[in-house]
Structure formats: C-alpha cells, structure tokens
Protein backbone atom coordinates (compact mmCIF):
# COMPACT_ATOMS: atom_id res chain seq x y z
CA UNK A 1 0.00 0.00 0.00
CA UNK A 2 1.17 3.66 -0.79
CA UNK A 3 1.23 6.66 1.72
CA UNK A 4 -2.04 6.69 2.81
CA UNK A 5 -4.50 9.47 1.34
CA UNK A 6 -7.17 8.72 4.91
CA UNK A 7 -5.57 8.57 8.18
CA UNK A 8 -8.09 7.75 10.99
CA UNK A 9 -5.97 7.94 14.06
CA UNK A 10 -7.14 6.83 17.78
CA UNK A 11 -10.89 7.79 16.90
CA UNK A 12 -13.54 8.10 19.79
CA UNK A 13 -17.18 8.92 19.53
CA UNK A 14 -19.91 8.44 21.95
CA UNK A 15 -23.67 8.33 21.84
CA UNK A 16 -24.70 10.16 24.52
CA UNK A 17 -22.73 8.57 27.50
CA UNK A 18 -21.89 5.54 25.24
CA UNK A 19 -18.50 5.18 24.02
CA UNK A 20 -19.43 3.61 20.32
CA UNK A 21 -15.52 4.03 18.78
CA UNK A 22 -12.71 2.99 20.52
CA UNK A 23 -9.01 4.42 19.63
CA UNK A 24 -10.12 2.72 16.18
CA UNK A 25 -7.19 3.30 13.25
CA UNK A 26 -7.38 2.60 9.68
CA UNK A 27 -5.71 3.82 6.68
CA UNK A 28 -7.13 3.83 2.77
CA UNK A 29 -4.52 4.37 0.23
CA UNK A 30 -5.03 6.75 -2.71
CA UNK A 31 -6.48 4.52 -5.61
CA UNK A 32 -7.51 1.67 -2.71
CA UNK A 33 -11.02 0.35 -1.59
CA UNK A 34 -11.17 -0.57 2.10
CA UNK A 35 -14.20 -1.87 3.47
CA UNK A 36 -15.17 -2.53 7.15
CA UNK A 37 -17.20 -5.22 7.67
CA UNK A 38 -18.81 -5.97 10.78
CA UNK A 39 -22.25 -7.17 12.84
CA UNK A 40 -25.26 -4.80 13.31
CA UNK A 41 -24.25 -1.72 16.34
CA UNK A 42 -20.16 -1.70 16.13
CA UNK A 43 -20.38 1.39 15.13
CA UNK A 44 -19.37 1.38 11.36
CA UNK A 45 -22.22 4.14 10.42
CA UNK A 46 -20.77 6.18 13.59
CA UNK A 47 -17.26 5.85 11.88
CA UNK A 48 -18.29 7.41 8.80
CA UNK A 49 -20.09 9.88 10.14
CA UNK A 50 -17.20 10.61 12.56
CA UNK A 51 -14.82 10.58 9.39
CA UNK A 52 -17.34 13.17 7.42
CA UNK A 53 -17.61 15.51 10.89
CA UNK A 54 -21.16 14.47 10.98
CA UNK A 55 -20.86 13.08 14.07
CA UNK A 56 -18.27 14.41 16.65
CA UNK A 57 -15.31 13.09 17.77
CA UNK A 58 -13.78 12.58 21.66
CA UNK A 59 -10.47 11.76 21.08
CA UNK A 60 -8.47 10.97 18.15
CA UNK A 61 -7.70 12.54 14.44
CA UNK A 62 -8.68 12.25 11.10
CA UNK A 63 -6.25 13.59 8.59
CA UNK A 64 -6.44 13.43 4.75
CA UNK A 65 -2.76 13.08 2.63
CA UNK A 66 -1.48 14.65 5.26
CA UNK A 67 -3.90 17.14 6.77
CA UNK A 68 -5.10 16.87 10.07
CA UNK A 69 -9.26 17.98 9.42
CA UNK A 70 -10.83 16.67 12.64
CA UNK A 71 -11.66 20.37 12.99
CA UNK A 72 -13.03 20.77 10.20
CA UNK A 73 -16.93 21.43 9.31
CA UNK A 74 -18.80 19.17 6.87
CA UNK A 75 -18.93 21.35 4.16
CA UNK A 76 -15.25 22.44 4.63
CA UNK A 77 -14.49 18.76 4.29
CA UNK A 78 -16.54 18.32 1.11
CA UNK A 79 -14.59 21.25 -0.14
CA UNK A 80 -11.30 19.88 0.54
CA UNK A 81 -12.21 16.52 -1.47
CA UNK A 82 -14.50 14.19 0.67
CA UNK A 83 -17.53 13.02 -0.47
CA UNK A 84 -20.28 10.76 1.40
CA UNK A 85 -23.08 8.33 0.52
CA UNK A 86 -25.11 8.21 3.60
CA UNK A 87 -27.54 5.17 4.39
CA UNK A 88 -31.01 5.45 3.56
CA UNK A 89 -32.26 7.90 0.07
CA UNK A 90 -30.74 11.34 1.17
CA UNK A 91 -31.10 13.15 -2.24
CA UNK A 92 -32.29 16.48 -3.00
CA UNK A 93 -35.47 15.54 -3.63
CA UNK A 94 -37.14 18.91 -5.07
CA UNK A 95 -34.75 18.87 -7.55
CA UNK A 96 -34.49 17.03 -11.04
CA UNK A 97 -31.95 14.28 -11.24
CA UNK A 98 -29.89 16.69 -13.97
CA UNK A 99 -30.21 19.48 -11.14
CA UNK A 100 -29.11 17.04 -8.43
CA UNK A 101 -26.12 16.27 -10.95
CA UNK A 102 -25.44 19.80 -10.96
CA UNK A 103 -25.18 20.38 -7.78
CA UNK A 104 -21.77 18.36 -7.29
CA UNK A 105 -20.61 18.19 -11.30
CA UNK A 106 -21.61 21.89 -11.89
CA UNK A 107 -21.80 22.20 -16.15
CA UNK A 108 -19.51 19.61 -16.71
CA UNK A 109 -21.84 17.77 -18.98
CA UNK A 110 -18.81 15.69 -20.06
CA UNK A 111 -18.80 13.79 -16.83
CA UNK A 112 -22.25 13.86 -15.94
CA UNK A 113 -22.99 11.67 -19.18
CA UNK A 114 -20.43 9.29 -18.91
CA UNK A 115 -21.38 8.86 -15.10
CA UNK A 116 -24.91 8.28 -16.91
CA UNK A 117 -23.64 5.70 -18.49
CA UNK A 118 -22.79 3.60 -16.11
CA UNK A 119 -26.55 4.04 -15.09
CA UNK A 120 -28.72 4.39 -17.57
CA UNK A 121 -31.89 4.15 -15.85
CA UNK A 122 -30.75 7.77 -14.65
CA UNK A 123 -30.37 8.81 -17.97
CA UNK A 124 -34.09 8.30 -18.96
CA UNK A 125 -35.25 10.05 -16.13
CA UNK A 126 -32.68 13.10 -15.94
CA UNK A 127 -35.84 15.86 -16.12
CA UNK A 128 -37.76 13.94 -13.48
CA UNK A 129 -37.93 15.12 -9.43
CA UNK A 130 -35.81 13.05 -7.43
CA UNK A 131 -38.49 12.48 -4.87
CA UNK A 132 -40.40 10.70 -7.54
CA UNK A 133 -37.50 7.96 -7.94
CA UNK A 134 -38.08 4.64 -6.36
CA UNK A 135 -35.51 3.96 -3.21
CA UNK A 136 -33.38 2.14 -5.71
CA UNK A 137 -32.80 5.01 -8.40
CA UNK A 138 -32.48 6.97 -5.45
CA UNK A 139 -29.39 5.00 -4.04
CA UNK A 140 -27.84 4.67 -7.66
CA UNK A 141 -28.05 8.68 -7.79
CA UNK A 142 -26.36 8.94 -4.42
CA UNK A 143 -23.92 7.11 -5.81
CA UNK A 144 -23.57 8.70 -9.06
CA UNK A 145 -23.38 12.08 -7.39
CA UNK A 146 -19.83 10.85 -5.72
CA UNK A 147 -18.98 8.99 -9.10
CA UNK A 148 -19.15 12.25 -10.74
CA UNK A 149 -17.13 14.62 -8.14
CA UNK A 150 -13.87 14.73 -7.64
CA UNK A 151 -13.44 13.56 -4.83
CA UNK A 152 -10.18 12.15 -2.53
CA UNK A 153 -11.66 10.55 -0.79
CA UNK A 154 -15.18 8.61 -1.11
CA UNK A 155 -17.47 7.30 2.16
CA UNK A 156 -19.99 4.65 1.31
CA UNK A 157 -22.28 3.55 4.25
CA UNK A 158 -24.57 0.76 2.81
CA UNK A 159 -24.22 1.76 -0.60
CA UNK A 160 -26.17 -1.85 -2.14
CA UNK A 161 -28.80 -1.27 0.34
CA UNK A 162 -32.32 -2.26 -1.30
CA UNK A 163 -30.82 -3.02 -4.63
CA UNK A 164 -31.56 -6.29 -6.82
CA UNK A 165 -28.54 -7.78 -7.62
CA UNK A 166 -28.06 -5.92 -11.58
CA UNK A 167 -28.50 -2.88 -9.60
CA UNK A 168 -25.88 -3.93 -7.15
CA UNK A 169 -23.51 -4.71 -9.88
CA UNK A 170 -23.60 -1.45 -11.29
CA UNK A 171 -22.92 0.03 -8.14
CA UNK A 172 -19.59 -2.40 -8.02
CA UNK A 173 -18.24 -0.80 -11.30
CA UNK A 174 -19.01 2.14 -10.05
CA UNK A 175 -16.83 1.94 -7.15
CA UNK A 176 -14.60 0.33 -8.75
CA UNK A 177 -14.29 3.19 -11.39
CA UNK A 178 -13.71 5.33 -8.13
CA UNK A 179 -10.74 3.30 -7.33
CA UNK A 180 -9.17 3.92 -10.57
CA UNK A 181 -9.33 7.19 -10.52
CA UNK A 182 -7.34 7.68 -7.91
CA UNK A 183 -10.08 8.03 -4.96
CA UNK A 184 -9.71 6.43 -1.59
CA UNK A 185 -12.99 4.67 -0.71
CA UNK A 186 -13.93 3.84 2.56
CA UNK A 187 -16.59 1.24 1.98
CA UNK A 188 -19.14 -0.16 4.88
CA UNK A 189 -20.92 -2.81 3.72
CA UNK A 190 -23.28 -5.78 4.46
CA UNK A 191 -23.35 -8.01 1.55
CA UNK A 192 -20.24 -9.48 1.80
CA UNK A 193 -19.88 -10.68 -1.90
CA UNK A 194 -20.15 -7.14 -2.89
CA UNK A 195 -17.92 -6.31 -0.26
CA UNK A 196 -15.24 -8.70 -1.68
CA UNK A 197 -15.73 -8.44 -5.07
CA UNK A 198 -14.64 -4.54 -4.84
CA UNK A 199 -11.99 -4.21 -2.04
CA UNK A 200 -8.26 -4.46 -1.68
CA UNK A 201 -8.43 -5.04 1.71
CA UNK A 202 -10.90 -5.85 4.72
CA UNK A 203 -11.38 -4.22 7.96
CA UNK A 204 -13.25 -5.84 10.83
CA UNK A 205 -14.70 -4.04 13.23
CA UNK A 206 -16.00 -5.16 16.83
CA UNK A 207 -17.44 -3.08 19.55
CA UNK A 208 -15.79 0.08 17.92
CA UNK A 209 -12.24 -0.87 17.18
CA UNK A 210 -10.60 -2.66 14.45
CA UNK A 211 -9.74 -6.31 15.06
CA UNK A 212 -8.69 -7.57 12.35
CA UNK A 213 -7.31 -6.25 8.30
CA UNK A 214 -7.04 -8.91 5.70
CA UNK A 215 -6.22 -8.67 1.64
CA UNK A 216 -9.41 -9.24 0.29
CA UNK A 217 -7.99 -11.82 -1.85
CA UNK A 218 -7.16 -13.82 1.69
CA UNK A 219 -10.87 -13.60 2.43
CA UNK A 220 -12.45 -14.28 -0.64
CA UNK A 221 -9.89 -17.45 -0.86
CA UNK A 222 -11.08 -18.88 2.78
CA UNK A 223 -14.87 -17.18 3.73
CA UNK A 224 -14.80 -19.62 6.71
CA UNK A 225 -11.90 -17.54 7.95
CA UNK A 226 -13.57 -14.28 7.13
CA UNK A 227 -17.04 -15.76 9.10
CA UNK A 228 -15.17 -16.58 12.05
CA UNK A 229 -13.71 -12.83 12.07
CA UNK A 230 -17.24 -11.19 12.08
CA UNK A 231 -19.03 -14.04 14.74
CA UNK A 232 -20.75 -15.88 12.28
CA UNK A 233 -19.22 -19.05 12.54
C-alpha cells in the first residue's frame, strides 16, 4: 500500500454517554477500496459519520494526505475533497436528477454523461424530481453524485442497500471506477460478496475498534476464515 490518502488515528465517539468508537485506526490508500465489515451496532455508520464531521469526535484525528481535518466542518471537508453516501435515500429531492447532478458536477456535462452511463436508468429520467424515484434510483443517484465529483476521498455507508442484484452490480463498477481514478474509498458494507468483489483489503470491526485487516484476496480465498472474524461461525 502507498502513503495513505485517509488517516483515521485513535478515533472516539460516543452516543450520549456511550463510548461507540474505541481508539479505532485505519488507513485507505489513494487509488484503494477498504471496506469494514462488521455485525449490526459496532459502530461502522458512527465511523463514517465521525470521518465526514457528521458526528463528533472525543479523542483521536482524522487527517487526509497529510492534513489533520478533525476540525473541520462538513462542508469544509466536502470542499477539501471528501464526499459521502449516507444510508437510507438522502437526495435532493425537489430537484431534477440533472439538477441534483449539478449540484456536485456543476456544467460539466462531459462527466455527468459518462457517469450516466454507467446508469442508464438515470439517464431516462434526468428531467424527473428526485423524490419521484423509487428507493433504488435513489441509491444509484447517491452514488452517481460521488462517481461524478472529484473527490479524494469517497465514504460509502450501505451503498447496495435495497438493490436487486443488476443494480448492485452497477454500483460495483461504479466503485470500482472510483478506485481507478485515484479516490480512496472507505466502503461499509453488508453483503459481503459485494464487499469482496470490490476491495483491496478488509477491515473488521467489533465493539468500535478494528480487530482484524485482511487482503481481500485472503478472504475471498477462505470465507470460513472471514465468518469466524465477524461471529458468524
């Protein structure tokens, strides 16, 4: 792995009096998918949200090729390169798909129709209000909204969440388009196919720390030993 591009150093967050992250570290290379895999409540939407600034952070730094930004606001973080796709359908939904494209890819029509591309369903429904998408088109223009940014660094929380599996897939060369392009991606997932089929390497997280990073290869070449990481076997 190169010098890495995200740096999460010692991170705590609480809920409240909860501790839910616990000194957890990680690094995501530039051009690298790393996704964190764990079971329901160890806090992997906490550590994206702590990552974004969404959600604030006790103790600990985040720091991006180089920069420490734990300070830093949302926005000044979305500024500065980082780009999230939240769980659940959080698009603007007012606006038109081309408007919500906008937003991120300003005029650059270039990229907005080669992001389309990748999902045409989009495409045919570029004039129509978001809020009038199903909860799958909504996801896939989520998703496209990071695809077509430039972003450094790219947060996915969920990101196959109510897809059928063609949907899914396009999602997967989606991400994997990020990669390529130089992004980090920072990838929390529950299908674990998907998982594997687009990371370099695997975190696993338990009761807020990180336990455990494996090659992806490694755990797509013995599941059982992946299972047994996460407490399902």
């Amino acid at each position: 792995m190169g010098d890495p591009r995200l740096q999460v150093e010692r991170l705590d967050a609480h809920h409240g009096a909860g501790q839910v992250l616990h000194g957890l570290s990680l690094e995501v290379a530039a051009g690298e998918c790393l996704a964190v895999l764990g079971r329901n409540g160890m806090g992997k939407t906490t550590l994206v949200r702590t990552v974004m600034g969404l959600h604030p952070a006790t103790a600990g730094t985040v720091a991006v090729d180089g920069t420490d930004v734990t300070g830093w606001t949302p926005q000044r973080r979305h500024a500065g390169g980082m780009e999230l796709v939240a769980q659940g359908h959080r698009v603007f939904r007012s606006l038109t798909v081309a408007e919500n494209l906008a937003v991120v890819a300003g005029l650059d029509l270039g990229r907005r129709d080669r992001m389309l591309e990748r999902f045409p369903i989009l495409s045919e429904r570029l004039h129509q209000r978001a809020d009038s998408l199903s909860g799958g088109q909504q996801k896939m223009l989520m998703v496209a909204r990071a695809l077509v940014t430039d972003a450094r660094v790219v947060l996915l929380d969920e990101p196959s969440e109510g897809l059928d599996p063609t949907r899914v897939g396009r999602v997967a060369s989606a991400v994997t388009d990020l990669v390529a392009g130089g992004a980090a991606v920072l990838l929390v997932e529950q299908r674990l196919g998907f998982a594997l089929d687009v990371a370099d390497r695997v975190a696993v997280i338990e009761r807020g720390s990180v336990t455990e990073v494996l090659d992806a290869a490694t755990a797509r070449d013995d599941p059982a030993l992946l299972r047994r990481e996460l407490g399902l076997a």
